[in-house]
PDB file of N, CA and C in Angstrom:
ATOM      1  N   UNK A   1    -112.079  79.958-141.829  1.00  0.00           N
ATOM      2  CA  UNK A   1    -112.501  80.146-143.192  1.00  0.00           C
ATOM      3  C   UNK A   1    -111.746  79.193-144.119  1.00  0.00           C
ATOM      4  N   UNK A   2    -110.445  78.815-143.659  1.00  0.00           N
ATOM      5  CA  UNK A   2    -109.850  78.023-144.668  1.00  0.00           C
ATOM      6  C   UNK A   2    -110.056  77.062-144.773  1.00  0.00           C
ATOM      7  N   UNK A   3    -110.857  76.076-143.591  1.00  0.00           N
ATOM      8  CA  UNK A   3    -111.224  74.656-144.022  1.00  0.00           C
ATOM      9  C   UNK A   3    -112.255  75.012-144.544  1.00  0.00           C
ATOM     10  N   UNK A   4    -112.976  75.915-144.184  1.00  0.00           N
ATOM     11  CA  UNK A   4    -114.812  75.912-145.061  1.00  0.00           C
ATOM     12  C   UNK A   4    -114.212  75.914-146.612  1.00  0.00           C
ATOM     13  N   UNK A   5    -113.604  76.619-146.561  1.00  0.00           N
ATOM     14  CA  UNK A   5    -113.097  76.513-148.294  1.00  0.00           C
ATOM     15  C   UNK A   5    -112.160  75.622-148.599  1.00  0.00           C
ATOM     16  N   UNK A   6    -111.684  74.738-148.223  1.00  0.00           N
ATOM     17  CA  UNK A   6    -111.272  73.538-148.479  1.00  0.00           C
ATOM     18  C   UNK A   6    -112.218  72.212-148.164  1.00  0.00           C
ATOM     19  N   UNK A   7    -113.225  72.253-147.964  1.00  0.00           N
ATOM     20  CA  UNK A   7    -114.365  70.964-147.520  1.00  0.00           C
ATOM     21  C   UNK A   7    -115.215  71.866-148.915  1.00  0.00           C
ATOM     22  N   UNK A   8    -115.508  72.947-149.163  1.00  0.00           N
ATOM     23  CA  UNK A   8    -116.200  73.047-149.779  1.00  0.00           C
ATOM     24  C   UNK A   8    -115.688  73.018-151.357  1.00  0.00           C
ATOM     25  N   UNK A   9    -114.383  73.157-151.514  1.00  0.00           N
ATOM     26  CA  UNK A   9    -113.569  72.770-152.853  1.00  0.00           C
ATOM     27  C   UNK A   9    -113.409  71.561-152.609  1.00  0.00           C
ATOM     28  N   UNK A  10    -113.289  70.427-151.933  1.00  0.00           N
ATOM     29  CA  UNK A  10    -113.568  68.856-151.790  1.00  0.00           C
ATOM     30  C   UNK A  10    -114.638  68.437-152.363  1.00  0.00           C
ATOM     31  N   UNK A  11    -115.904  69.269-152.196  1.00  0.00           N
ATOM     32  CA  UNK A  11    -117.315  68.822-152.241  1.00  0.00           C
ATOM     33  C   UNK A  11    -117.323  68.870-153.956  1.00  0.00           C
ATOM     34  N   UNK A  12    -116.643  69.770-154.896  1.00  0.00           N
ATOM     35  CA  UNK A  12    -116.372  69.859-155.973  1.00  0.00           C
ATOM     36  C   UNK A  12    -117.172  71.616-156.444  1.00  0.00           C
ATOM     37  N   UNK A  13    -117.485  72.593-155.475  1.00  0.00           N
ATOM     38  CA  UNK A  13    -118.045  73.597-155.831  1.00  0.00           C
ATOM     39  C   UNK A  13    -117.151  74.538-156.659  1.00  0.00           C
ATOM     40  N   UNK A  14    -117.343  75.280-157.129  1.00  0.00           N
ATOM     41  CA  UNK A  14    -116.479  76.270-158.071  1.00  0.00           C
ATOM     42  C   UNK A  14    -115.785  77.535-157.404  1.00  0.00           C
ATOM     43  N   UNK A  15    -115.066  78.041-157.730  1.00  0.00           N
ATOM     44  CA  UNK A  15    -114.496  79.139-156.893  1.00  0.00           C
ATOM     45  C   UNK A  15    -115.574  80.135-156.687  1.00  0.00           C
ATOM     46  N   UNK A  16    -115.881  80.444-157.909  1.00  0.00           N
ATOM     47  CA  UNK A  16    -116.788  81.713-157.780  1.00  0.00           C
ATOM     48  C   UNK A  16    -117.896  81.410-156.679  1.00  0.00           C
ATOM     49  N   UNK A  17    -118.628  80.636-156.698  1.00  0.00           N
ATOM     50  CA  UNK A  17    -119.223  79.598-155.938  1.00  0.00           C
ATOM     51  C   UNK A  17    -118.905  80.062-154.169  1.00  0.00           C
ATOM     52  N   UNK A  18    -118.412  79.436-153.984  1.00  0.00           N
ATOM     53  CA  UNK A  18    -117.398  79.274-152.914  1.00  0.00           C
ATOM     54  C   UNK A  18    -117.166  81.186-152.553  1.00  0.00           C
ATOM     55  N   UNK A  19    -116.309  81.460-153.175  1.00  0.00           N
ATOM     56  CA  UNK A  19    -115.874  82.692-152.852  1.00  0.00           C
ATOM     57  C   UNK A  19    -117.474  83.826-152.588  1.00  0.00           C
ATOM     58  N   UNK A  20    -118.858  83.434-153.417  1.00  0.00           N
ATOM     59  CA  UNK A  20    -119.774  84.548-152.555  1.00  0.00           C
ATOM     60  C   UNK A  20    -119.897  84.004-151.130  1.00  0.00           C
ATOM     61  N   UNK A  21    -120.248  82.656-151.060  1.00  0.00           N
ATOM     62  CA  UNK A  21    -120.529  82.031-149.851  1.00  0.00           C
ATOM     63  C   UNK A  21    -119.559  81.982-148.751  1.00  0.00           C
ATOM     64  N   UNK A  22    -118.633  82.444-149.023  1.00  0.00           N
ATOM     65  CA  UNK A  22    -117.637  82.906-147.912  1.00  0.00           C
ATOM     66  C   UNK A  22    -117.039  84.781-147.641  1.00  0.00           C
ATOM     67  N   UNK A  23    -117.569  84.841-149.020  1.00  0.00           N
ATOM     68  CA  UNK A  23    -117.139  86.466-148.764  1.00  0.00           C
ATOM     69  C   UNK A  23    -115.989  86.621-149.095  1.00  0.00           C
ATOM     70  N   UNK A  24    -115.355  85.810-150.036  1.00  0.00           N
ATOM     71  CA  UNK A  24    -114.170  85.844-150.040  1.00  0.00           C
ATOM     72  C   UNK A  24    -113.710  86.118-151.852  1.00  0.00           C
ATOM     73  N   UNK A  25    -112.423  86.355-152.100  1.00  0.00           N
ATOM     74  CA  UNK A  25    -112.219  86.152-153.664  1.00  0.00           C
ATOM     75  C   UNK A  25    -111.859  85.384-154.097  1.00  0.00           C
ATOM     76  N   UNK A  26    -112.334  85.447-156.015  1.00  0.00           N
ATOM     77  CA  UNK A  26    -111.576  84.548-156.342  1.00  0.00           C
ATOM     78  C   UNK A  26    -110.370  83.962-156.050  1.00  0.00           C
ATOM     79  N   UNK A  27    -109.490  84.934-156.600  1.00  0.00           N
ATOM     80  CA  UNK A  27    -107.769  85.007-156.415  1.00  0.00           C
ATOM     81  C   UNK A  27    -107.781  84.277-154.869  1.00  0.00           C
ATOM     82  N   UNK A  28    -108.000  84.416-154.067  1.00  0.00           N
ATOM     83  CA  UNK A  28    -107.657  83.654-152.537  1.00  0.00           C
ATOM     84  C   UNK A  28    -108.081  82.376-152.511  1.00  0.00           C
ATOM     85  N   UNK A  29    -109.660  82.434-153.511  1.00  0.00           N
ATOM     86  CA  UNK A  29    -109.608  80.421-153.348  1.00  0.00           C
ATOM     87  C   UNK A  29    -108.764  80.090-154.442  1.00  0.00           C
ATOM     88  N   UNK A  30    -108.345  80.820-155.729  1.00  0.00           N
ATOM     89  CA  UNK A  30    -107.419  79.737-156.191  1.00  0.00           C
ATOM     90  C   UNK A  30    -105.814  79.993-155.775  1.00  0.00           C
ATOM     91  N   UNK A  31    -105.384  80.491-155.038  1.00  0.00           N
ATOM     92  CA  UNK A  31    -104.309  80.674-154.427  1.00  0.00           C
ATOM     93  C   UNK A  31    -104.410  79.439-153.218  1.00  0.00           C
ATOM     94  N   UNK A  32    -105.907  79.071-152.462  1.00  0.00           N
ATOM     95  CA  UNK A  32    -105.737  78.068-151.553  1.00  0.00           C
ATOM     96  C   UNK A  32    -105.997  76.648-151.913  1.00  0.00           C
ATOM     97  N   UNK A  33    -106.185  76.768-153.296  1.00  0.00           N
ATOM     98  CA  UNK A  33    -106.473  75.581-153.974  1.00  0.00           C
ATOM     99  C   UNK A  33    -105.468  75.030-154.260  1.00  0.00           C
ATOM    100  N   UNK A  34    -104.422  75.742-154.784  1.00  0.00           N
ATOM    101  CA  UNK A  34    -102.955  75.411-155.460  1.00  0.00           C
ATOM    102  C   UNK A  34    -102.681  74.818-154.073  1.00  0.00           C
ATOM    103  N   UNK A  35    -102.770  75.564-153.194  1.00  0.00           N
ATOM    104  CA  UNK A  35    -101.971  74.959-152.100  1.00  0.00           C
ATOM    105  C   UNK A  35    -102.221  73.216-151.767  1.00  0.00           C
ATOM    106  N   UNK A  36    -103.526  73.519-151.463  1.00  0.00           N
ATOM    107  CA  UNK A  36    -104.279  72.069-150.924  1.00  0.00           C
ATOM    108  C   UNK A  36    -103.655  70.871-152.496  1.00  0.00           C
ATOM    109  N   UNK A  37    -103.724  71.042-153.236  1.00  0.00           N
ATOM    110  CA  UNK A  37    -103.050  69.850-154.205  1.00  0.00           C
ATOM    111  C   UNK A  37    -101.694  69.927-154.159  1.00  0.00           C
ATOM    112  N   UNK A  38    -101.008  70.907-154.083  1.00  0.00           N
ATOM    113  CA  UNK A  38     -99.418  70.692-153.699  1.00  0.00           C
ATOM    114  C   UNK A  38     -98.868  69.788-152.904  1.00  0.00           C
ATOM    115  N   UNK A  39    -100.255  69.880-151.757  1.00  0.00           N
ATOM    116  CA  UNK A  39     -99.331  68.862-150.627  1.00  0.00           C
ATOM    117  C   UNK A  39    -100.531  67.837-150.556  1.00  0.00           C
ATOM    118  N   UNK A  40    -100.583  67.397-151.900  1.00  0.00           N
ATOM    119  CA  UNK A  40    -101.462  65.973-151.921  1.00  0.00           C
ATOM    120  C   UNK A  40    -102.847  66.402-151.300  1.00  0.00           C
ATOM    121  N   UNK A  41    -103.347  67.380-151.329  1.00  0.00           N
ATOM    122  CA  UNK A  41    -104.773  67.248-151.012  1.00  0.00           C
ATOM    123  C   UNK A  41    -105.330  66.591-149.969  1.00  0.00           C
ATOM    124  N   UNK A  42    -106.905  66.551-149.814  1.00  0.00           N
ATOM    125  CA  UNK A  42    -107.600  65.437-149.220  1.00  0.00           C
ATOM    126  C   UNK A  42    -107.868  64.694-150.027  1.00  0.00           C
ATOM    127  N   UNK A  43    -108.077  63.529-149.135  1.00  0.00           N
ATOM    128  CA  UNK A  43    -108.725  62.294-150.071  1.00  0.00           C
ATOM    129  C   UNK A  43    -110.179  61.999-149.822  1.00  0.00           C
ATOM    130  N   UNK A  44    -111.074  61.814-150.863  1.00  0.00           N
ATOM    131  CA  UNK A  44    -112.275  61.772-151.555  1.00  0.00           C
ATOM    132  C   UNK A  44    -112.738  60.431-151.732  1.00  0.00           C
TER     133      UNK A  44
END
């Protein structure tokens, strides 16, 4: 689940977004978002 939501926050989709299409919450994609730019992200 965590790369689907990191390829799919790459792609530029929105949390809310993201979070029905995974079943998941807000609060957890932006908790895994912080993460993924902390340590420099992917590159685009």
């Amino acid at each position: 689940m965590r790369a689907k939501l990191v390829l799919a926050a790459a792609e530029g989709l929105a949390n809310a977004a993201i979070a029905r299409e995974l079943n998941g919450s807000v609060n957890m994609l932006r908790k895994w978002r912080g993460r993924r730019f902390a340590f420099g992200g992917l590159k685009t």
